[in-house]
Every structure is written in structure tokens, then in C-alpha cells.
C-alpha atoms as a PDB file:
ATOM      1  CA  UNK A   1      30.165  16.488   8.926  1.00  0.00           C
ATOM      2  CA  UNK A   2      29.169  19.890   7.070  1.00  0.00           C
ATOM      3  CA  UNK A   3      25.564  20.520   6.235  1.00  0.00           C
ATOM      4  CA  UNK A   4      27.069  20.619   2.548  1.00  0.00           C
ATOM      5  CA  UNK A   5      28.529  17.558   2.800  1.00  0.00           C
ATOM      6  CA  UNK A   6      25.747  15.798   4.761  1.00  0.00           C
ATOM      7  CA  UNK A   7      23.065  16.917   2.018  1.00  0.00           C
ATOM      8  CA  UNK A   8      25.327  15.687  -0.691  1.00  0.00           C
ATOM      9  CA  UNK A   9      25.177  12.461   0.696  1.00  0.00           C
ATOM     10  CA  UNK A  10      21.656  12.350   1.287  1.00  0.00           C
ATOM     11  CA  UNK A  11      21.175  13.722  -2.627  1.00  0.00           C
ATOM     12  CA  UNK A  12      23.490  11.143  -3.887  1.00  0.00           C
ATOM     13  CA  UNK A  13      21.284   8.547  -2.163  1.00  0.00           C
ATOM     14  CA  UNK A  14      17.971   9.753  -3.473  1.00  0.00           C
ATOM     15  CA  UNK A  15      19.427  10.451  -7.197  1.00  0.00           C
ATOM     16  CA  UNK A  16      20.515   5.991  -6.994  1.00  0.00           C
ATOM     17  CA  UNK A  17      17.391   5.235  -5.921  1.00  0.00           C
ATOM     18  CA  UNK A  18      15.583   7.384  -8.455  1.00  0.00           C
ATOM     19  CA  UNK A  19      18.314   6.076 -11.127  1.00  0.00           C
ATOM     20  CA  UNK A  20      18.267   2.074 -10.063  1.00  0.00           C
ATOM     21  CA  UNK A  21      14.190   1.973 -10.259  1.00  0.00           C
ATOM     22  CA  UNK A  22      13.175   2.043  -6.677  1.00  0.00           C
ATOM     23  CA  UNK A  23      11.196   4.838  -6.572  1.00  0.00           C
ATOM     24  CA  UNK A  24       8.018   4.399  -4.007  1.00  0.00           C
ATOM     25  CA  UNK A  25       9.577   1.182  -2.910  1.00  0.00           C
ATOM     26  CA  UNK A  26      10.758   2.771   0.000  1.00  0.00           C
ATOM     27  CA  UNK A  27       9.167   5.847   2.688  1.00  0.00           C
ATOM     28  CA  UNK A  28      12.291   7.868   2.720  1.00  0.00           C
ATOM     29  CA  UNK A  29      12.355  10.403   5.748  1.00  0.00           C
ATOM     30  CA  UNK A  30      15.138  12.776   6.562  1.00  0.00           C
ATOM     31  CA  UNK A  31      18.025  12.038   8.893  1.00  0.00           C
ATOM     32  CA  UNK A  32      16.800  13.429  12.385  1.00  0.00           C
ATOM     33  CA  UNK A  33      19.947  14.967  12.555  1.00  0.00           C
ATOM     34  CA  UNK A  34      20.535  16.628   9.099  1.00  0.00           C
ATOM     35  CA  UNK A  35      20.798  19.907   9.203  1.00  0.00           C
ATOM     36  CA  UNK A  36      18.501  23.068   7.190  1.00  0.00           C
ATOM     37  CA  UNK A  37      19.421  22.436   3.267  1.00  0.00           C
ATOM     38  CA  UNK A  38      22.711  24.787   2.158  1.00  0.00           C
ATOM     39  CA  UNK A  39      21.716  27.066  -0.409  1.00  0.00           C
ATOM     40  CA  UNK A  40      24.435  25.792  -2.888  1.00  0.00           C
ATOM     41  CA  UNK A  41      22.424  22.933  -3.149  1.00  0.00           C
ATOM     42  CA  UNK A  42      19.087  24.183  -3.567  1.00  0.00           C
ATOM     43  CA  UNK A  43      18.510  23.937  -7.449  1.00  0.00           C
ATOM     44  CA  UNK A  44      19.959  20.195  -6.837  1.00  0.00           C
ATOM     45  CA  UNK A  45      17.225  19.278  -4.463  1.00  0.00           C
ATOM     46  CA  UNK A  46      14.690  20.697  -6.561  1.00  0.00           C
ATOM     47  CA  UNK A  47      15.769  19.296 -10.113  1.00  0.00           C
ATOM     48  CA  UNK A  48      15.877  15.925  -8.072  1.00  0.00           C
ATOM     49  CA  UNK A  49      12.047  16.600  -6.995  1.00  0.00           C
ATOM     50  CA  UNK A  50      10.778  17.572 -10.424  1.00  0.00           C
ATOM     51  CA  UNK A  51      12.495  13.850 -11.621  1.00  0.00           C
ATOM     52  CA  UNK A  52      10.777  12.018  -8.763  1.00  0.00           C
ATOM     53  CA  UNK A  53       7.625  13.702  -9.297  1.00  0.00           C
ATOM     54  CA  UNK A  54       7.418  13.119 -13.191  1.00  0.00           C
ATOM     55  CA  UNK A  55       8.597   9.576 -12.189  1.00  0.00           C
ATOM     56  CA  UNK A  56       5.278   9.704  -9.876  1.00  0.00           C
ATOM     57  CA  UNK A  57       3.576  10.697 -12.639  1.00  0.00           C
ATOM     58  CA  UNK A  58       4.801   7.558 -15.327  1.00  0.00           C
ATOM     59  CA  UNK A  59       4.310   5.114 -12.554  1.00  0.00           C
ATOM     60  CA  UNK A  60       0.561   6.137 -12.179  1.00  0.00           C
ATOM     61  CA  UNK A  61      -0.384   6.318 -15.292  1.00  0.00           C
ATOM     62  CA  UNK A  62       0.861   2.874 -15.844  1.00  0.00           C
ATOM     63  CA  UNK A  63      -0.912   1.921 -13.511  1.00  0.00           C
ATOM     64  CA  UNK A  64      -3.739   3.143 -14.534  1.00  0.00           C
ATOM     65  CA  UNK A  65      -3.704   1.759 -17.910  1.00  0.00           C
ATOM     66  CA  UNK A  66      -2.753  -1.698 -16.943  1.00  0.00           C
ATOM     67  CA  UNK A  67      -5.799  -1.260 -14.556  1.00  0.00           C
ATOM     68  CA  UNK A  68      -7.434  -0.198 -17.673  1.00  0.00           C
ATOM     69  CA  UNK A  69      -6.795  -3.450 -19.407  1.00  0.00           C
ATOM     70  CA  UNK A  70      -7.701  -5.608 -16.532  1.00  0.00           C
ATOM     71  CA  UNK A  71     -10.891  -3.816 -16.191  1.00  0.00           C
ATOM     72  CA  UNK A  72     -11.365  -4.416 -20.069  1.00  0.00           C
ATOM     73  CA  UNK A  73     -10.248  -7.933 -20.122  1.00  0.00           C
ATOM     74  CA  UNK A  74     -12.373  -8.812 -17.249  1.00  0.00           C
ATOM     75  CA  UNK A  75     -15.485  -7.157 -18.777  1.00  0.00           C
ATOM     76  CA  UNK A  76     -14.652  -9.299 -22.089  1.00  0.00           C
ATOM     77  CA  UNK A  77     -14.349 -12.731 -20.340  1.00  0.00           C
ATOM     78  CA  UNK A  78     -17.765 -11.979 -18.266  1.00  0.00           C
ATOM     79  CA  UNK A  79     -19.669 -10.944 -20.905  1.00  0.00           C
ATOM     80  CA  UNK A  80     -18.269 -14.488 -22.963  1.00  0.00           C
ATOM     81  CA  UNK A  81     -19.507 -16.494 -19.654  1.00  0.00           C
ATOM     82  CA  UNK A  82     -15.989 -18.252 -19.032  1.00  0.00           C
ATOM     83  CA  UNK A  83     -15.299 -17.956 -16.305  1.00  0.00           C
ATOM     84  CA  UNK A  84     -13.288 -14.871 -14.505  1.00  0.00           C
ATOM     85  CA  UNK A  85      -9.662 -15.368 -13.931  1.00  0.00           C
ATOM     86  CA  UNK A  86      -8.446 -15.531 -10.407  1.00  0.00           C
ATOM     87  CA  UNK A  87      -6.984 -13.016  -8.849  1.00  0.00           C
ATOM     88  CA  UNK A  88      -4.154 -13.041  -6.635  1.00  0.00           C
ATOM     89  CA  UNK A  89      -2.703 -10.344  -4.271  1.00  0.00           C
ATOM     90  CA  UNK A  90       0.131  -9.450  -6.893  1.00  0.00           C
ATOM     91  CA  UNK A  91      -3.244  -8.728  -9.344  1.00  0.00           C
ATOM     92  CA  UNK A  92      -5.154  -6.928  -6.986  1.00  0.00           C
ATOM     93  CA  UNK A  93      -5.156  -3.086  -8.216  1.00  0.00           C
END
């Protein structure tokens, strides 16, 4: 397989995985084998960084405001005195 052709693969992989939601789902390392990026693809690979990254960037700050409105929520209920809601591993932030 050509480096062109093996890159294009690996690109095509990353852009479905950026494109069906998975992002940070999965470590993603190179193939050991794959060879030095082809310059024909360069401004691929990096308009497909600059989409994960800004995806990187939504995710946390989603994160952070839902952790916002736990924080807030949690704050309410203690200073009502009912009692805190439990928390579960699929809470935990």
C-alpha cells in the first residue's frame, strides 16, 4: 500500500469518527507501520486537527457547564436541608 493511500485510509477513519460523535471515546494511536505523512495530504490532516480540537473545545465546555449546574443544584438542595441527591459513577464529574 502507498503512503498516500495508507494515510487516506487512516484520514477517512478519523474524519467518521469525528463525524459519527465518538470523539475521545477512543485513544487513537498511529499504525506502527504507517509511513511519514505525504505532503499532498498535509492541509487534510491539519483541517481534520483544527475540527477535533474545536470539538475538544465544545465537549469541555459542556462539561463544564453541566458541572456548573450540578455544583449549583447541589448548593441549592443543601442550603434547603433536603437531603443531597445520590450520586452515581455516571454523575461523578
Amino acid at each position: 500500500m502507498t503512503a498516500v493511500a495508507a494515510w487516506t485510509a487512516v484520514l477517512d477513519e478519523l474524519e467518521h469518527t469525528l463525524t459519527a460523535g465518538a470523539v475521545g471515546k477512543h485513544t487513537w494511536a498511529p499504525p506502527a507501520d504507517l509511513p511519514p505523512l505525504p505532503g499532498q495530504l498535509v492541509a487534510r490532516a491539519e483541517a481534520l486537527l483544527e475540527r477535533q480540537q474545536a470539538v475538544q473545545r465544545e465537549l469541555a465546555a459542556e462539561r463544564d457547564r453541566v458541572g456548573a449546574e450540578v455544583d449549583a443544584q447541589r448548593r441549592a438542595t443543601r442550603s434547603s436541608g433536603a437531603p443531597a441527591p445520590a450520586t452515581g459513577p455516571g454523575l461523578a464529574l
